[in-house]
N, C-alpha and C. Protein backbone atom coordinates (compact mmCIF):
# COMPACT_ATOMS: atom_id res chain seq x y z
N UNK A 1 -17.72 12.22 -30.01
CA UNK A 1 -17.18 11.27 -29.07
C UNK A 1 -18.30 10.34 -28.60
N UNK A 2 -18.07 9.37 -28.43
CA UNK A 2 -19.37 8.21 -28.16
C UNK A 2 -18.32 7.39 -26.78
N UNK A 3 -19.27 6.54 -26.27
CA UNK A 3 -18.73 5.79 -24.76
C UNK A 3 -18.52 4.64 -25.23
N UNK A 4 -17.55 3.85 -24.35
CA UNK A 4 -17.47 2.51 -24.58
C UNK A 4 -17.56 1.86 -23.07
N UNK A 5 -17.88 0.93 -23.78
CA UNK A 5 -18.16 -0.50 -22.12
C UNK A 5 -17.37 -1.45 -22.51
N UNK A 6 -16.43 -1.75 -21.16
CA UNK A 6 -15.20 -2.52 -21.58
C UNK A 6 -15.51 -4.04 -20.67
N UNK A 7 -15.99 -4.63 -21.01
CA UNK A 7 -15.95 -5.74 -19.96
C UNK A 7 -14.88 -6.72 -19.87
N UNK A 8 -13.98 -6.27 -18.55
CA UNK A 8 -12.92 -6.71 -18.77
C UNK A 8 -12.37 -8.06 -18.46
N UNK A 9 -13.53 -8.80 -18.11
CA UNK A 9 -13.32 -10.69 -18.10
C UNK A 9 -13.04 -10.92 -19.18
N UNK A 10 -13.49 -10.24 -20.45
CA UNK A 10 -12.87 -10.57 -21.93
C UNK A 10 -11.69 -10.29 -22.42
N UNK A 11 -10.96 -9.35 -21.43
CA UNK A 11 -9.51 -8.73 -21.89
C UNK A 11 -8.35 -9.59 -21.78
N UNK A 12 -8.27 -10.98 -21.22
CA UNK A 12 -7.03 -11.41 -20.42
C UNK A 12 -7.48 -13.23 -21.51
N UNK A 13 -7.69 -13.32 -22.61
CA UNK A 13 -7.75 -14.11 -23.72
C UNK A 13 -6.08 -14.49 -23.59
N UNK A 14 -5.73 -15.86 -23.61
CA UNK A 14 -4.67 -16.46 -24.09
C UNK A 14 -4.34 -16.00 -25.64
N UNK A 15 -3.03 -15.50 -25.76
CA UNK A 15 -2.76 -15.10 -27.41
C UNK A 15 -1.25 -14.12 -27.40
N UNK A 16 -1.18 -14.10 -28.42
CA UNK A 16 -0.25 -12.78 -28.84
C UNK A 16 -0.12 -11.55 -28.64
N UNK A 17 -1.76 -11.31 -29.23
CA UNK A 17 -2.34 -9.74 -30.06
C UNK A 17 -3.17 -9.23 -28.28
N UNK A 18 -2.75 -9.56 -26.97
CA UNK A 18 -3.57 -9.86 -25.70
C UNK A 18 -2.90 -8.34 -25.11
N UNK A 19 -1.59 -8.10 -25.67
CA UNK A 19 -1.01 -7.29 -24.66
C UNK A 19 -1.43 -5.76 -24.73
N UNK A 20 -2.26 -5.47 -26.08
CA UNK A 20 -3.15 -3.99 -25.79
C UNK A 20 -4.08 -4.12 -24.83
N UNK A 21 -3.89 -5.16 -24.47
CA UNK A 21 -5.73 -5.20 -23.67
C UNK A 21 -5.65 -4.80 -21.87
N UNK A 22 -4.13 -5.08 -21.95
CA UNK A 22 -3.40 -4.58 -20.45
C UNK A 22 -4.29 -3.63 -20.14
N UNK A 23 -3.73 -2.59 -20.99
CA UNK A 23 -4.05 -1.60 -20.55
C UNK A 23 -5.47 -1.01 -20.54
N UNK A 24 -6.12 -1.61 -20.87
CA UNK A 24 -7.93 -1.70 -21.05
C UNK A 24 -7.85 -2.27 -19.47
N UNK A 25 -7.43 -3.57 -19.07
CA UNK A 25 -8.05 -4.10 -18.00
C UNK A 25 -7.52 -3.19 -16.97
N UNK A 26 -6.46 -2.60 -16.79
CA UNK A 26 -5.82 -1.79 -15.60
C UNK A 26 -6.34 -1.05 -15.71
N UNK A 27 -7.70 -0.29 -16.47
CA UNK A 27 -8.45 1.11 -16.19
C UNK A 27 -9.05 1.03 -14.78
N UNK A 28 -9.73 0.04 -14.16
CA UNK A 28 -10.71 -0.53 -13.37
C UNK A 28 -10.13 -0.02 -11.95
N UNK A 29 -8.13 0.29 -11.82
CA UNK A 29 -7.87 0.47 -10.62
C UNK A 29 -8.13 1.88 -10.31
N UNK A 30 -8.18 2.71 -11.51
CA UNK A 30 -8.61 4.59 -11.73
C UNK A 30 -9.74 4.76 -10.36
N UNK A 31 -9.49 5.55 -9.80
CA UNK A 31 -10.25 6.42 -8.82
C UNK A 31 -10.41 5.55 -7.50
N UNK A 32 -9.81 4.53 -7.88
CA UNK A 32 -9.35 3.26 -6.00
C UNK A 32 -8.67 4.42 -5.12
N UNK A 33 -9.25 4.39 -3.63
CA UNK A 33 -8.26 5.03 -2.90
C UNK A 33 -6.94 3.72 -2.62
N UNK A 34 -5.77 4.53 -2.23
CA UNK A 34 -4.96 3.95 -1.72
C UNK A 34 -5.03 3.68 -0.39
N UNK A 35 -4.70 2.26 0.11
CA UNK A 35 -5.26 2.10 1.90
C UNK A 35 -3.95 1.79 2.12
N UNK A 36 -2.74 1.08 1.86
CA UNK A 36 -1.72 1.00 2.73
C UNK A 36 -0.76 -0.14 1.78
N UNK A 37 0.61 -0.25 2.59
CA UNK A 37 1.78 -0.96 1.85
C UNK A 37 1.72 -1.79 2.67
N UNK A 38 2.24 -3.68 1.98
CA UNK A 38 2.70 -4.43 3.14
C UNK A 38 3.15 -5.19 2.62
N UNK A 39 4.45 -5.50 3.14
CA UNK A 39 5.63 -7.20 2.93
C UNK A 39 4.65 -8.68 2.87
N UNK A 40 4.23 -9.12 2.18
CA UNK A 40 3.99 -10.55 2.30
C UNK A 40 5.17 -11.75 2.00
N UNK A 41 4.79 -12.36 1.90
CA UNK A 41 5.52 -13.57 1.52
C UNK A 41 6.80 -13.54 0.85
N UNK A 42 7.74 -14.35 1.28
CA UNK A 42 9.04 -13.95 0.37
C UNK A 42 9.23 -12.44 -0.06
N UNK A 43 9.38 -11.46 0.84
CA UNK A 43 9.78 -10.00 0.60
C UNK A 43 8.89 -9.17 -0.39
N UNK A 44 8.17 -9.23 -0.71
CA UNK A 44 7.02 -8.76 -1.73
C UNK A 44 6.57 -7.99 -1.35
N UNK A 45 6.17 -6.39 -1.81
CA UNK A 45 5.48 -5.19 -1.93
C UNK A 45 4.67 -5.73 -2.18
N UNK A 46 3.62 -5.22 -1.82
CA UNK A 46 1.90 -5.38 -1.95
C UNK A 46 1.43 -4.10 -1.69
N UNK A 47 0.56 -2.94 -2.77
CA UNK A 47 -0.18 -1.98 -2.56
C UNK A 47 -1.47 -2.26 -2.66
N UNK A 48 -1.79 -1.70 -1.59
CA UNK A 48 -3.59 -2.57 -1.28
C UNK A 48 -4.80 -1.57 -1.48
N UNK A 49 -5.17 -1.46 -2.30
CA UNK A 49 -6.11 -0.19 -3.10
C UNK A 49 -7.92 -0.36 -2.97
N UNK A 50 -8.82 0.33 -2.74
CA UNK A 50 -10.20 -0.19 -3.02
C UNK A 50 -10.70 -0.24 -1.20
N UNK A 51 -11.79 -0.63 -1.66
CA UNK A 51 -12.89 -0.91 -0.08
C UNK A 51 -11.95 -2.28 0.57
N UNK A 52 -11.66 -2.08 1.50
CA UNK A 52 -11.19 -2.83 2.66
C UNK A 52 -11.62 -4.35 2.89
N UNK A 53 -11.59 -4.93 2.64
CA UNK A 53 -12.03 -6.89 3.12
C UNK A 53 -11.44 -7.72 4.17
N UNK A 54 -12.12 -8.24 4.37
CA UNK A 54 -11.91 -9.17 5.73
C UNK A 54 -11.04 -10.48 5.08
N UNK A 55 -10.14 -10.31 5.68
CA UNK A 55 -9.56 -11.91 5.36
C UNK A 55 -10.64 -12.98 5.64
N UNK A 56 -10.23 -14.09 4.53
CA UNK A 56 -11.09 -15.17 4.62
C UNK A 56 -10.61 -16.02 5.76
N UNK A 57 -9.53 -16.59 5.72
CA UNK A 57 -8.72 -17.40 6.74
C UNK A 57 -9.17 -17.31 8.23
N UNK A 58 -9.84 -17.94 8.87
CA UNK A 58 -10.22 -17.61 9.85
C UNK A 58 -9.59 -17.07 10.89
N UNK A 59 -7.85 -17.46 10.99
CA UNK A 59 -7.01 -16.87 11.96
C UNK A 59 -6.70 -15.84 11.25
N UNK A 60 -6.57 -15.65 10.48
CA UNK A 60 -6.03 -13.77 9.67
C UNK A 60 -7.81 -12.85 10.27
N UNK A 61 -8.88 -13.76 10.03
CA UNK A 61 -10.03 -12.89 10.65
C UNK A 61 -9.78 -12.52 11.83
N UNK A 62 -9.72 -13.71 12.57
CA UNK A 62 -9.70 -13.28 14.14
C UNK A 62 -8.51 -12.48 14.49
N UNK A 63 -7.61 -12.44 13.55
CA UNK A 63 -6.29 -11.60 14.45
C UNK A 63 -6.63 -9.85 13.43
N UNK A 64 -7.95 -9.94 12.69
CA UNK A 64 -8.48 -7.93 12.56
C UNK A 64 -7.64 -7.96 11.11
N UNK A 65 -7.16 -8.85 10.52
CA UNK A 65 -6.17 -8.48 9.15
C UNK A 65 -7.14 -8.24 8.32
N UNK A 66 -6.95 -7.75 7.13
CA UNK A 66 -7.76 -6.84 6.21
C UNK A 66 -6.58 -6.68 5.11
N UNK A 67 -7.47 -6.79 3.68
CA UNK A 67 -6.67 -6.56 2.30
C UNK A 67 -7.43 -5.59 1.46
N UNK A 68 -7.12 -4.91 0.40
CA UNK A 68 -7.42 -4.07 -0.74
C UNK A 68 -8.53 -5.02 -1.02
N UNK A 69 -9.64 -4.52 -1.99
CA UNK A 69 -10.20 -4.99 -2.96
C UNK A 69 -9.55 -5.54 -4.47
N UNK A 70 -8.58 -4.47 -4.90
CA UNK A 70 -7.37 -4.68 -5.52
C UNK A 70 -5.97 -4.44 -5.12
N UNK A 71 -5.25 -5.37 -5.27
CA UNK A 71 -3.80 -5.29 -4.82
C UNK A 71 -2.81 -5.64 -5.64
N UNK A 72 -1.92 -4.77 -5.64
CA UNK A 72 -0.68 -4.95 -6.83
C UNK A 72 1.04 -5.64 -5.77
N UNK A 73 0.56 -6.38 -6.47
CA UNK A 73 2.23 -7.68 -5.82
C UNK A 73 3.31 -7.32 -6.62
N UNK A 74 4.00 -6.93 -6.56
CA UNK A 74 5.75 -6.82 -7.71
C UNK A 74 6.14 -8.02 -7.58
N UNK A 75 5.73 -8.80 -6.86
CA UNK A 75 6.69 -10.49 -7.52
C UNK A 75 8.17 -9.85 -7.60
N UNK A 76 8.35 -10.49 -8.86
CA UNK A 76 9.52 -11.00 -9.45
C UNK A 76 10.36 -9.35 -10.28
N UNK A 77 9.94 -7.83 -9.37
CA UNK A 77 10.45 -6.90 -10.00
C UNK A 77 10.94 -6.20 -8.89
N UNK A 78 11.74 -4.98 -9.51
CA UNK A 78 12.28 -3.80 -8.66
C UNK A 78 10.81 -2.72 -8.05
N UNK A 79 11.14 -1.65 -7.69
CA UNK A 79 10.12 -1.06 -7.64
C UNK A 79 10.77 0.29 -7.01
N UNK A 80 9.63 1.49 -6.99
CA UNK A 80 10.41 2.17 -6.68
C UNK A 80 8.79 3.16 -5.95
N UNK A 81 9.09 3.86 -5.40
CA UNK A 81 7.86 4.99 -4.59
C UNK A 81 8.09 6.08 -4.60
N UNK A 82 7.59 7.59 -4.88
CA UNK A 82 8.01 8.43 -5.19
C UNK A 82 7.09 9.57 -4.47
N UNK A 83 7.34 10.03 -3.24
CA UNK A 83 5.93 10.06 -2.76
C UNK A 83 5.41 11.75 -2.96
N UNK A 84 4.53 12.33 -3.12
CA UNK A 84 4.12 13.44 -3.85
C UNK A 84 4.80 14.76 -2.39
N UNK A 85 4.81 14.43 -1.45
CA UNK A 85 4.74 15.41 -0.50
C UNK A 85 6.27 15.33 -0.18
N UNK A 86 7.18 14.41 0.02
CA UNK A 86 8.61 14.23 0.33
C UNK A 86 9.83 14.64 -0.62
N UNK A 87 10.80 14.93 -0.38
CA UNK A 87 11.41 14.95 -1.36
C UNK A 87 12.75 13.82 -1.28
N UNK A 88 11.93 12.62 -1.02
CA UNK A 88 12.62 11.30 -0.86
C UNK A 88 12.72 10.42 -2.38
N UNK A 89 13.12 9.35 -2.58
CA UNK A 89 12.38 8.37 -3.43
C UNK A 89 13.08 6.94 -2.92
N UNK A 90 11.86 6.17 -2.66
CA UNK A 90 12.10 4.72 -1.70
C UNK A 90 12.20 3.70 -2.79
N UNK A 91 13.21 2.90 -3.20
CA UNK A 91 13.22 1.89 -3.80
C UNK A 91 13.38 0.70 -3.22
N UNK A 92 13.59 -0.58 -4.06
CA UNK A 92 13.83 -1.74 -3.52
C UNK A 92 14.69 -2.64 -4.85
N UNK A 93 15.41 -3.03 -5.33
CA UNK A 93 16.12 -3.63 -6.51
C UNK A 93 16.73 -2.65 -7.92
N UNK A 94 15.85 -1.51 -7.71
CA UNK A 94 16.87 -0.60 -8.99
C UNK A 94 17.97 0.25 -8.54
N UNK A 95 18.30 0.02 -7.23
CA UNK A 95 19.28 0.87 -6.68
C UNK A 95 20.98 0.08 -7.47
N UNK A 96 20.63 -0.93 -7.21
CA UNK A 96 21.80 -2.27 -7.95
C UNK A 96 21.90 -2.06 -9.25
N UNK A 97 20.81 -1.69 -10.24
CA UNK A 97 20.51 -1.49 -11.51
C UNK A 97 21.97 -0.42 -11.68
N UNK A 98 21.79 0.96 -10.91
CA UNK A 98 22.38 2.25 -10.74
C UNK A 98 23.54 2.30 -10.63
N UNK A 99 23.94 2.08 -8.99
CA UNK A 99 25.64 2.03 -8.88
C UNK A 99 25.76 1.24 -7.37
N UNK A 100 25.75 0.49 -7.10
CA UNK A 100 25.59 -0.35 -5.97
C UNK A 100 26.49 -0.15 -4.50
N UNK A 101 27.63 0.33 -5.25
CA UNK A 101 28.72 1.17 -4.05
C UNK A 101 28.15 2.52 -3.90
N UNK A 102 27.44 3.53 -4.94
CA UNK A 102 27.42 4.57 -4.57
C UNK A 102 25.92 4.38 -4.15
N UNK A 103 25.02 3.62 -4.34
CA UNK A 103 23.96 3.98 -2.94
C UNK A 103 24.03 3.78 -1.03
N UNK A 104 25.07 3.18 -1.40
CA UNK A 104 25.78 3.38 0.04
C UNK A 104 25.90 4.91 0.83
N UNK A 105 25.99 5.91 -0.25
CA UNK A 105 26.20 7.12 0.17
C UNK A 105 25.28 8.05 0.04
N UNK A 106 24.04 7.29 -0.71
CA UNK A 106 23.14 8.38 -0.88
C UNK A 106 22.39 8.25 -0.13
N UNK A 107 21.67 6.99 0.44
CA UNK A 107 20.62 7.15 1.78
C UNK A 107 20.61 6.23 2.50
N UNK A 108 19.86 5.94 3.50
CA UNK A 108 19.66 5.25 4.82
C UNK A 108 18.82 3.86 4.21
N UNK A 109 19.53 2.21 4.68
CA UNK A 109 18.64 1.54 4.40
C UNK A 109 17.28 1.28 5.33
N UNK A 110 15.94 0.83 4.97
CA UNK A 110 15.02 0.52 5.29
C UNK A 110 14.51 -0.39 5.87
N UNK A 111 13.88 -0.87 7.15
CA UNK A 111 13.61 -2.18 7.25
C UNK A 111 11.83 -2.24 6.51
N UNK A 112 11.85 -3.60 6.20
CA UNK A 112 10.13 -3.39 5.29
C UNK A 112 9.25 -2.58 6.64
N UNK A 113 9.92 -3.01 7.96
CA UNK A 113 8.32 -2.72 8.76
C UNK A 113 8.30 -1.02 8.68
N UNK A 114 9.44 -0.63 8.77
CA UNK A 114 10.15 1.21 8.36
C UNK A 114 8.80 1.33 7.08
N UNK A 115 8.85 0.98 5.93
CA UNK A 115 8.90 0.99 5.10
C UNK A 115 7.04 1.05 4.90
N UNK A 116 6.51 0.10 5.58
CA UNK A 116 5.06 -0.47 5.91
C UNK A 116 4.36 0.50 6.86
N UNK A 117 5.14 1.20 7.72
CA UNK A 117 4.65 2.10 8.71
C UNK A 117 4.54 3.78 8.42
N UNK A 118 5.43 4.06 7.76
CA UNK A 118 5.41 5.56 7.20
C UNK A 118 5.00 5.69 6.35
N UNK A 119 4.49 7.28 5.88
CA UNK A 119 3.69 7.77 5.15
C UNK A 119 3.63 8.16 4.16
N UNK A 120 4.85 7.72 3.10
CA UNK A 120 5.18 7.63 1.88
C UNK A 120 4.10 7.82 0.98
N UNK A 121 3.27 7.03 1.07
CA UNK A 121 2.27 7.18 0.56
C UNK A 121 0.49 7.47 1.23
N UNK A 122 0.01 8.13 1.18
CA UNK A 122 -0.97 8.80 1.89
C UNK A 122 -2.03 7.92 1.38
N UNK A 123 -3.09 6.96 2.66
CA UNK A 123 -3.88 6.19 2.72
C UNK A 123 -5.06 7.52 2.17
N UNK A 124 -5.97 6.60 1.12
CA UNK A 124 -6.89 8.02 0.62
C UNK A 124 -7.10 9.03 -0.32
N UNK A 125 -5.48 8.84 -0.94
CA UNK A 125 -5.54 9.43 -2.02
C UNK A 125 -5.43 8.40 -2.99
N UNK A 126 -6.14 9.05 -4.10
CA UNK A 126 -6.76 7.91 -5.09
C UNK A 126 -5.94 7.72 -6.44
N UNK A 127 -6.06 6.71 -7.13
CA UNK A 127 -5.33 6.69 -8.70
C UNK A 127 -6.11 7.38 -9.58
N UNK A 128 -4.99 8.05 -10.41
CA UNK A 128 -5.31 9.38 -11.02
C UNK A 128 -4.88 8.41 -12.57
N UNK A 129 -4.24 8.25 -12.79
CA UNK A 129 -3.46 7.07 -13.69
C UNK A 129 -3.08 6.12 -13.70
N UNK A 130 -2.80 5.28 -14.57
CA UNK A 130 -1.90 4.17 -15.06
C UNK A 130 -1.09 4.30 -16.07
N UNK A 131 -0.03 3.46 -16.33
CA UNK A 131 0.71 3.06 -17.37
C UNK A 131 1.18 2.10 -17.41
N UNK A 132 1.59 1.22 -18.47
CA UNK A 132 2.25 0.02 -18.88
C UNK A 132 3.11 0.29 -19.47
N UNK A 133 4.17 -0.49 -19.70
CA UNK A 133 5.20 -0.13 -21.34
C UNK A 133 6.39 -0.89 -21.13
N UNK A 134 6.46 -1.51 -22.39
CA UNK A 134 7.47 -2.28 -22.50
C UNK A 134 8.89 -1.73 -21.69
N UNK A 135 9.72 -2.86 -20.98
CA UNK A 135 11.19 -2.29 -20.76
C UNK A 135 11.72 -3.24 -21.63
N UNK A 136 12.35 -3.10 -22.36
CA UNK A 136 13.16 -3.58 -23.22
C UNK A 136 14.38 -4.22 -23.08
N UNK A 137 14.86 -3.86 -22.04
CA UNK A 137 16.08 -4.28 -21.48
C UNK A 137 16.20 -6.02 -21.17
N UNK A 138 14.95 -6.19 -19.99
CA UNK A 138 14.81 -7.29 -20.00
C UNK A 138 13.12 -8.17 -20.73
N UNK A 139 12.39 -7.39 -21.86
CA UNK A 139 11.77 -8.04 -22.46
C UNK A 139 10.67 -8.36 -21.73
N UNK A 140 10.40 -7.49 -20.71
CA UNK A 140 9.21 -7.03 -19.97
C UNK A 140 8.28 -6.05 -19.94
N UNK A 141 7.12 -6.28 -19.14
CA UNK A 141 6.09 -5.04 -19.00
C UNK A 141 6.55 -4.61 -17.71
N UNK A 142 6.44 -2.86 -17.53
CA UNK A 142 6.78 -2.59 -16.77
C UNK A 142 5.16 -1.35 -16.39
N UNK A 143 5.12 -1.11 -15.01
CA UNK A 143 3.63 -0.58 -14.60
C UNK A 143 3.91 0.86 -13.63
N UNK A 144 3.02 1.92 -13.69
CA UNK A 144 2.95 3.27 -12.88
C UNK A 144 2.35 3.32 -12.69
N UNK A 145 1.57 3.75 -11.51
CA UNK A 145 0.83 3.72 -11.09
C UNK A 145 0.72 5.63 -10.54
N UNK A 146 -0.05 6.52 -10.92
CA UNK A 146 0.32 8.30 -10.14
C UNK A 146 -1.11 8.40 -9.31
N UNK A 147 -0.66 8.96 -8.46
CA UNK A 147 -2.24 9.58 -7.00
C UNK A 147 -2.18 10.58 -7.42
N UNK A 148 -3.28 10.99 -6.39
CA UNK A 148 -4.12 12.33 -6.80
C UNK A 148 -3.05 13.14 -5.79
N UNK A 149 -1.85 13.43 -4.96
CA UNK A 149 -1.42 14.02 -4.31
C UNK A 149 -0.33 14.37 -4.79
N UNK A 150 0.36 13.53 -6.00
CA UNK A 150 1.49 13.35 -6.91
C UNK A 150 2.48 12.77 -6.60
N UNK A 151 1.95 11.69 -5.61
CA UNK A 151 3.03 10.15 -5.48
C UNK A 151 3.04 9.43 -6.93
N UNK A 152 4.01 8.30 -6.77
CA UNK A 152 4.04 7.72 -8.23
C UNK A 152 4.40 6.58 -7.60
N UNK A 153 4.10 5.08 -8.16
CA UNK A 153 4.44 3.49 -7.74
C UNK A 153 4.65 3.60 -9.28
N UNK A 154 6.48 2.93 -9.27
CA UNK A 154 6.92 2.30 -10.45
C UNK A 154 7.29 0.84 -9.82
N UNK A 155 7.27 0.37 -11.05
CA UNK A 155 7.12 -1.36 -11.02
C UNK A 155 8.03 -1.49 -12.04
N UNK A 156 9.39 -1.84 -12.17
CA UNK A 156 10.01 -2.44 -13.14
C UNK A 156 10.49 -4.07 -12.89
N UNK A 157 10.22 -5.03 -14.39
CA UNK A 157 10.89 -6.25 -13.87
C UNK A 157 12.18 -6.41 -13.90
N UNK A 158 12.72 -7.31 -13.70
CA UNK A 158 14.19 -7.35 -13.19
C UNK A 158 14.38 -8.34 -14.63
N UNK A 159 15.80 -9.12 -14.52
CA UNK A 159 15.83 -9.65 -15.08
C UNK A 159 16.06 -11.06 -14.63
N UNK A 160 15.65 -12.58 -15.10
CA UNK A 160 15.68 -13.60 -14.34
C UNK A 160 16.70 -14.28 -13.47
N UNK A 161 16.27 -14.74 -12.47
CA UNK A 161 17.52 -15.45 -11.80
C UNK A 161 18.09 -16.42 -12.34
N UNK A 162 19.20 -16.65 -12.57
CA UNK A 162 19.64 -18.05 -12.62
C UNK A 162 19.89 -19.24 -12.27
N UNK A 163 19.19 -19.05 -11.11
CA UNK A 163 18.67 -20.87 -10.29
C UNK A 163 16.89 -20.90 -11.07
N UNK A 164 16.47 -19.76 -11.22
CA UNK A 164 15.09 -19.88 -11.90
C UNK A 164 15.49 -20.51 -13.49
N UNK A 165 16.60 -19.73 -13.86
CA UNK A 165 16.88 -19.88 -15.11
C UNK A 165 16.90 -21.50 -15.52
N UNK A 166 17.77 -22.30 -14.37
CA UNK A 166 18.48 -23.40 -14.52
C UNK A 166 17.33 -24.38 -14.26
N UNK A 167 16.03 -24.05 -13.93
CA UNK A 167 14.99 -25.35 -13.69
C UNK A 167 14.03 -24.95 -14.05
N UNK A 168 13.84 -25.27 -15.80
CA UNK A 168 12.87 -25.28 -16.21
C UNK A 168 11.34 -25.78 -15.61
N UNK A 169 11.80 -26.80 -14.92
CA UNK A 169 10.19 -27.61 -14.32
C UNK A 169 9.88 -26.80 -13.21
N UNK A 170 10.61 -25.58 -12.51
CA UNK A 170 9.98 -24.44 -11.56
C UNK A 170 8.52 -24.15 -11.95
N UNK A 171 7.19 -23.58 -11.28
CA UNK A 171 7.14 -22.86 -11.94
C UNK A 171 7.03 -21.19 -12.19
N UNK A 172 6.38 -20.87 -13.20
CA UNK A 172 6.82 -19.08 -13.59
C UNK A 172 6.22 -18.38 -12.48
N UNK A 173 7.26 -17.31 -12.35
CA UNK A 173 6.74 -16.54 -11.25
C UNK A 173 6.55 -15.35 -12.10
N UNK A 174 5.54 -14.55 -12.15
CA UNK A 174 5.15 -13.49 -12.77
C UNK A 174 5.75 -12.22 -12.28
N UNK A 175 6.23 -11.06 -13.60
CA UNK A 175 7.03 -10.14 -12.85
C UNK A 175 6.31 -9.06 -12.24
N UNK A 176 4.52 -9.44 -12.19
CA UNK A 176 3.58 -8.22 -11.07
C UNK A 176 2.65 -8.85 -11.18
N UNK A 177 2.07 -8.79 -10.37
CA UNK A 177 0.16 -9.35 -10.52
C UNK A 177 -0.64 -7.86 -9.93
N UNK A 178 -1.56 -7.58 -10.81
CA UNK A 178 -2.70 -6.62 -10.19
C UNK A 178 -4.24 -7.61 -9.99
N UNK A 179 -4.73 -8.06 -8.61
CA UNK A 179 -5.58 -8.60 -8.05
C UNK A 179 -6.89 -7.62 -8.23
N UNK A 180 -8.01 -7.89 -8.28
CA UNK A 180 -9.19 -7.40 -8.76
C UNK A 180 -10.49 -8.30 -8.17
N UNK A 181 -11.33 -7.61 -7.79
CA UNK A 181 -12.57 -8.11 -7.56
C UNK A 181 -13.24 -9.38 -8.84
N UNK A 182 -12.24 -8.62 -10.27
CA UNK A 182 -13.18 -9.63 -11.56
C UNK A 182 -11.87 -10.39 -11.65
N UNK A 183 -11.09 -10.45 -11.22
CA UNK A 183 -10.09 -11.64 -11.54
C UNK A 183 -8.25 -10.86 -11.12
N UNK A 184 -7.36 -11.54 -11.62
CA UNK A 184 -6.06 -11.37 -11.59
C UNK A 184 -5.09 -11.31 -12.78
N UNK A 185 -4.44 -10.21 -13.22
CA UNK A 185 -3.73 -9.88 -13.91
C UNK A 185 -1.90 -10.40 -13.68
N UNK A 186 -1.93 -11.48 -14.37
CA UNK A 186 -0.81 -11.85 -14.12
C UNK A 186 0.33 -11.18 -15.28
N UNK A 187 1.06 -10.54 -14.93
CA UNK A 187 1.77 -9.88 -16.04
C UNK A 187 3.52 -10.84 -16.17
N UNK A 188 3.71 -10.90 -17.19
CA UNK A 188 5.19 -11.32 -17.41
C UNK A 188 5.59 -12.47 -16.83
N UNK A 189 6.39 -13.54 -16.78
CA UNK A 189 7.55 -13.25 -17.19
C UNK A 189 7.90 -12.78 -19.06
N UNK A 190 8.27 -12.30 -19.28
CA UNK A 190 8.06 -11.10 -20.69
C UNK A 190 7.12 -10.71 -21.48
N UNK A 191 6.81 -10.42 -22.42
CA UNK A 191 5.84 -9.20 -22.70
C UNK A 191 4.65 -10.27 -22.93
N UNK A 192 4.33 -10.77 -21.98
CA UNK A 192 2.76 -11.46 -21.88
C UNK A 192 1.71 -11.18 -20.90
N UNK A 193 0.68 -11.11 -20.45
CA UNK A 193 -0.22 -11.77 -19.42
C UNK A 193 -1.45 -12.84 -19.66
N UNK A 194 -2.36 -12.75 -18.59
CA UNK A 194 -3.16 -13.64 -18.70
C UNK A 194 -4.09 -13.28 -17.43
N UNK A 195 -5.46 -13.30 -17.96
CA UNK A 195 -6.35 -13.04 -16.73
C UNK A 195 -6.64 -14.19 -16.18
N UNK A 196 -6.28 -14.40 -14.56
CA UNK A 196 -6.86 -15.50 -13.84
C UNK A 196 -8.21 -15.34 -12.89
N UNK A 197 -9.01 -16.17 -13.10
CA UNK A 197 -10.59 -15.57 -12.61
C UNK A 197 -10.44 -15.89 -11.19
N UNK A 198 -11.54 -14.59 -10.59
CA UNK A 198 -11.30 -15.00 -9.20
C UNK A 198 -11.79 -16.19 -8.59
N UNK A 199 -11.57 -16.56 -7.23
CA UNK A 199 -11.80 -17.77 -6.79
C UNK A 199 -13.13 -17.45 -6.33
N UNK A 200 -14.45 -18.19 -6.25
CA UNK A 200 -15.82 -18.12 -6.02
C UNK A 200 -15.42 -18.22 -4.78
């Protein structure tokens, strides 16, 4: 067995043959503790992983806000939380996938701040794994994320809207981004990405 050095500013090449390299660049989030969940913008999961940072924005400074070093956005997907100690499982868009009248009967809905405040997932415990893999259904990459406590973050994409559908000159909203100290992993809309470098 011999080592390899992956330098992964080279992994996120415009192309075809790009999408083994996913999974090369998502090694980098392995052994991140997990620090916390939060709603941003337009309803968006955000898991915020790594040493802690100060917002740049000077009013996000002064009001104590703080982000991951790396952070995973679901955009434009379902998602689901699975948390190692509960015997819950918290979703957000694959419940509709399922049976849409009968999750009515299976649990209690969530408000995000519900959702942002409890302990679903335990700040501290670290990524043990990854995975990628095609969903086929809708011609996407889909992402897992497992802790060291035996929570699990699934990421599936959805399939497109049709006001997105209907204006081509929009533009693409990606179906996850994983944010990184060496740049941004923009994954999908279908089985593509592209590394965007970070901002100096």
């Amino acid at each position: 067995m011999s080592a390899t050095v992956i330098d992964v500013r080279e992994l996120g090449q415009p192309g075809a043959d790009n999408i083994p390299n996913l999974g090369a660049f998502l090694l980098q989030l392995v052994g991140e503790p997990f620090q916390f969940a939060r709603f941003s913008y337009g309803d968006e999961l955000t898991l915020h992983f790594g040493t802690l940072r100060e917002a740049t924005h000077p009013k996000l400074c002064a009001a104590g806000v703080k982000y991951g070093a790396y952070i995973l956005r679901t955009r434009g997907s379902a998602w689901l939380i699975k948390p190692g100690a509960k015997p819950v499982i918290v979703t957000e868009g694959l419940q509709d996938a399922i049976n849409p009248e009968a999750i009515k009967s299976w649990g209690k809905p969530l408000t995000h701040r519900e959702v942002e405040s409890n302990d679903f997932l335990i700040p501290g415990t670290w990524v043990v794994k990854l995975y990628s893999c095609p969903v086929d259904r809708v011609g996407g990459i889909g992402f897992r994320v497992d802790l060291s406590d035996g929570s699990s973050v699934i990421v599936i994409p959805t399939p497109t809207e049709p006001a997105k559908a209907e204006s081509p000159t929009a533009p693409e909203l990606a179906d996850w981004e994983l944010r990184t100290p060496h740049g941004t992993a923009r994954v999908g809309p279908g089985q593509k990405w592209i590394l965007v470098s970070p901002s100096p």
